[in-house]
C-alpha atoms as a PDB file:
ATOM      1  CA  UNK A   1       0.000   0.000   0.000  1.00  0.00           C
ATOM      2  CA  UNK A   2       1.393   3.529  -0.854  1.00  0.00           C
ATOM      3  CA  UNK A   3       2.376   6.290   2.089  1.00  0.00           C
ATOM      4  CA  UNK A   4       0.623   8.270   0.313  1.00  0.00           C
ATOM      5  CA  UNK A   5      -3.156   9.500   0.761  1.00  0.00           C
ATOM      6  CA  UNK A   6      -5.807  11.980  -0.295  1.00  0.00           C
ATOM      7  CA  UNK A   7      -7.283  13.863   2.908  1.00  0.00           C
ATOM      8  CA  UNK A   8     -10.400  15.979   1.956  1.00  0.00           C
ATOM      9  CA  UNK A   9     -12.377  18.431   3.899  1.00  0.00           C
ATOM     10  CA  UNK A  10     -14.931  20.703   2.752  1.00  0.00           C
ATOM     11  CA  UNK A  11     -15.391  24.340   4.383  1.00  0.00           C
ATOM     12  CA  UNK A  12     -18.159  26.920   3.898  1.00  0.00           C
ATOM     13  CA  UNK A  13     -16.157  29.622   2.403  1.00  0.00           C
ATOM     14  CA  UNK A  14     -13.232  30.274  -0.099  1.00  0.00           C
ATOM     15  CA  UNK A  15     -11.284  32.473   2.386  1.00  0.00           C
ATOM     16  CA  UNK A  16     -11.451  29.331   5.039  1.00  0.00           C
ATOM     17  CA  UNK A  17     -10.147  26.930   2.195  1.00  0.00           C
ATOM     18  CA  UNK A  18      -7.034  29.319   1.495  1.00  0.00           C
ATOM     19  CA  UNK A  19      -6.350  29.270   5.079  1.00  0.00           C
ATOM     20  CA  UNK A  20      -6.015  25.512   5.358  1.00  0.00           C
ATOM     21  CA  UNK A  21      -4.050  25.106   1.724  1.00  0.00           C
ATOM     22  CA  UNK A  22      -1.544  27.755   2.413  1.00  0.00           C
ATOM     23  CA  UNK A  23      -0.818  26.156   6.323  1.00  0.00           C
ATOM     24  CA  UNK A  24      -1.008  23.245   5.341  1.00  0.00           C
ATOM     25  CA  UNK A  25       1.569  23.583   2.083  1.00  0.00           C
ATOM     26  CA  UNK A  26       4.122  26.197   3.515  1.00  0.00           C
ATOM     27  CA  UNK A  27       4.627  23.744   7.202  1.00  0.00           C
ATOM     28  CA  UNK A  28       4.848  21.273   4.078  1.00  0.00           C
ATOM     29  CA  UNK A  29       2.363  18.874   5.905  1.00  0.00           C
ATOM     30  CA  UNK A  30       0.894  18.821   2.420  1.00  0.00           C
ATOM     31  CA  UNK A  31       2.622  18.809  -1.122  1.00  0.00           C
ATOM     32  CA  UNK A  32      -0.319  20.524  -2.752  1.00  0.00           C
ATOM     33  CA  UNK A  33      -4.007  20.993  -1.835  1.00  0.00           C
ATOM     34  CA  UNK A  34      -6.651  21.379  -4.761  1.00  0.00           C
ATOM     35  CA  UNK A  35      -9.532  23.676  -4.168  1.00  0.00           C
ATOM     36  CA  UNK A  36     -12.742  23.567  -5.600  1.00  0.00           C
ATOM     37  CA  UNK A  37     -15.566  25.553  -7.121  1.00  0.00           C
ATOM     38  CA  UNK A  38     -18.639  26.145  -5.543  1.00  0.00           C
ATOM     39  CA  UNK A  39     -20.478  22.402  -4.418  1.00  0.00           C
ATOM     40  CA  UNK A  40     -23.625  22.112  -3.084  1.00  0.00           C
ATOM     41  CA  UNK A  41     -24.070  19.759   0.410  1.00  0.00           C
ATOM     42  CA  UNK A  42     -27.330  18.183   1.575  1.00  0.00           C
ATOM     43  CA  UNK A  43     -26.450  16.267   4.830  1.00  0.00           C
ATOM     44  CA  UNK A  44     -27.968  15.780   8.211  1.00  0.00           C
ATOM     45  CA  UNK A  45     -27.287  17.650  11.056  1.00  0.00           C
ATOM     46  CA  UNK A  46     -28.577  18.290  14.363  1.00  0.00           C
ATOM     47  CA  UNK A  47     -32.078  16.395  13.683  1.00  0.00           C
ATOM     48  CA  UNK A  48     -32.861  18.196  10.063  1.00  0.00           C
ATOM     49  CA  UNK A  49     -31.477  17.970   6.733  1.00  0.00           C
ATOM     50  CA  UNK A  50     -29.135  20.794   6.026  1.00  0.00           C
ATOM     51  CA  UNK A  51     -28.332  22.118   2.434  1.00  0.00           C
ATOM     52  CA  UNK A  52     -24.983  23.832   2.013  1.00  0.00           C
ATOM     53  CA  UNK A  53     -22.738  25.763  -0.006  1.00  0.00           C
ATOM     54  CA  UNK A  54     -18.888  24.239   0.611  1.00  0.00           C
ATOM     55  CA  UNK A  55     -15.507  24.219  -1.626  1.00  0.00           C
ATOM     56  CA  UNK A  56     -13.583  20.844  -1.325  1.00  0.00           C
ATOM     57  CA  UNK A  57     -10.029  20.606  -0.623  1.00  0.00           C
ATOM     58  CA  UNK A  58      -8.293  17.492  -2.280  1.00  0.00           C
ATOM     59  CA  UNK A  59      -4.726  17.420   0.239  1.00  0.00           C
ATOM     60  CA  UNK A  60      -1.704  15.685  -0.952  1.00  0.00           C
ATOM     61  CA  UNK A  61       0.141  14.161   2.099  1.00  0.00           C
ATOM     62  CA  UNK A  62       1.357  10.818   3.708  1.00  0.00           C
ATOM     63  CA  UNK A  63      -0.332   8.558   6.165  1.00  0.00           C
ATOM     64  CA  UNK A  64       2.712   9.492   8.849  1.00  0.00           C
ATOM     65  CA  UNK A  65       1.116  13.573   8.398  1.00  0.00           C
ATOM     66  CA  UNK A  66      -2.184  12.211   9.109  1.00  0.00           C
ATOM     67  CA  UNK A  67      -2.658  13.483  12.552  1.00  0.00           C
ATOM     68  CA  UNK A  68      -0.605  16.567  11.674  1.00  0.00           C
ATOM     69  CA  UNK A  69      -2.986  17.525   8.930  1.00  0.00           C
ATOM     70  CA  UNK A  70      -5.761  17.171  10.697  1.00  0.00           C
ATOM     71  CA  UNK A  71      -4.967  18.901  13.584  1.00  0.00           C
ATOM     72  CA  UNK A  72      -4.193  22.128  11.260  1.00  0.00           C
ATOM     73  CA  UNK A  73      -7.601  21.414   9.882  1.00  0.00           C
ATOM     74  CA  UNK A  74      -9.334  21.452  13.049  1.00  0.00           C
ATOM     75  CA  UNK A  75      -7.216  24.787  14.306  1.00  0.00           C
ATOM     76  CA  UNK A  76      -8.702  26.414  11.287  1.00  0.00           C
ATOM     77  CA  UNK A  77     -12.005  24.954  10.458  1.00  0.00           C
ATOM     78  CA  UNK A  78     -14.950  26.473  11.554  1.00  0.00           C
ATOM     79  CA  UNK A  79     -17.373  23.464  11.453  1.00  0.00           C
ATOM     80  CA  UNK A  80     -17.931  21.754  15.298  1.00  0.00           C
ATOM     81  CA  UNK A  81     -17.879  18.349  13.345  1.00  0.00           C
ATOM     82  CA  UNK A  82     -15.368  19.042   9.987  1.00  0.00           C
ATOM     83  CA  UNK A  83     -15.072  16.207   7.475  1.00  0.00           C
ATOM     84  CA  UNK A  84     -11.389  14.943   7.397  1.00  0.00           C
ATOM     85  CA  UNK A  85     -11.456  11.916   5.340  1.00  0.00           C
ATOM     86  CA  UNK A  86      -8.188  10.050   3.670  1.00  0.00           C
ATOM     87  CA  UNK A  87      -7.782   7.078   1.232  1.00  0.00           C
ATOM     88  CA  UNK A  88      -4.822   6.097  -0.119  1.00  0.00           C
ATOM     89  CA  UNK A  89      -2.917   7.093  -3.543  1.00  0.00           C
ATOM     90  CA  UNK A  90      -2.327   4.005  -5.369  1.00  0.00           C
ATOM     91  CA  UNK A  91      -1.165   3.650  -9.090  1.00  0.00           C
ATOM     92  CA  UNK A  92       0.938   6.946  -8.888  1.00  0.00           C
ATOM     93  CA  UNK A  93       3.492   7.708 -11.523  1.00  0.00           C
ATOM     94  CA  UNK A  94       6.949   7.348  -9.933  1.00  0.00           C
ATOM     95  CA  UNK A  95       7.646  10.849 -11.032  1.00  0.00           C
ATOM     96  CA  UNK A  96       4.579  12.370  -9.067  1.00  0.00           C
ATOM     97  CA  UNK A  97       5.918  10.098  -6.113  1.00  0.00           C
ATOM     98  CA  UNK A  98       8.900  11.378  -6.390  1.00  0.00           C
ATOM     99  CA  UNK A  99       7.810  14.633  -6.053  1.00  0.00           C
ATOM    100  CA  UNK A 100       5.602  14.336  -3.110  1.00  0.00           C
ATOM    101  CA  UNK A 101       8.235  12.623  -1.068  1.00  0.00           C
ATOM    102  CA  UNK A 102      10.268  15.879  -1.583  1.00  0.00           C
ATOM    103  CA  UNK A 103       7.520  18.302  -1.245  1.00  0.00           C
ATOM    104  CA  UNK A 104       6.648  17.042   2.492  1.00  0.00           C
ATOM    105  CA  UNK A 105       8.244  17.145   5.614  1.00  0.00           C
END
């Protein structure tokens, strides 16, 4: 199994995303974090079923940043509950490998 994984997260605002991509990349807990247009969310919360605007954020990383990234998530996110999810990379070309093993600390 690769080192490598995909965390994701969603936020309720651009500004928020920024915030986690740029910590995130420049403590280089994450070679690169993707943000992305507008989504809609429809999930339950609190008894009702809540509809949402949110912008993903696809993070690069390894498994051994896991907790890292997530705490740096949490520090920053302003959901009581944020989605941290990760599955691994698998299939990755060695060159892209290569270059996330440099690009993280």
């Amino acid at each position: 199994m690769s080192q490598f994984i995909q965390v994701t997260t969603t936020v309720n605002d651009k500004n928020t995303a920024s915030k986690i991509a740029s910590r995130l990349v420049s403590k280089k807990k994450a070679a690169c974090v993707q943000i992305s247009n507008e989504i809609t969310s429809l999930y339950w919360w609190q008894g009702k079923v809540e509809e949402e605007t949110e912008y993903y954020c696809h993070i690069k990383t390894s498994q051994a940043l896991f907790a890292e990234v997530s705490t740096i998530i949490k520090e920053i996110h302003p959901y009581e509950v944020p989605e941290i999810i990760a599955v691994p990379l698998v299939n990755i070309s060695p060159e892209y490998e290569s270059w996330l093993s440099q690009s993280l600390s």
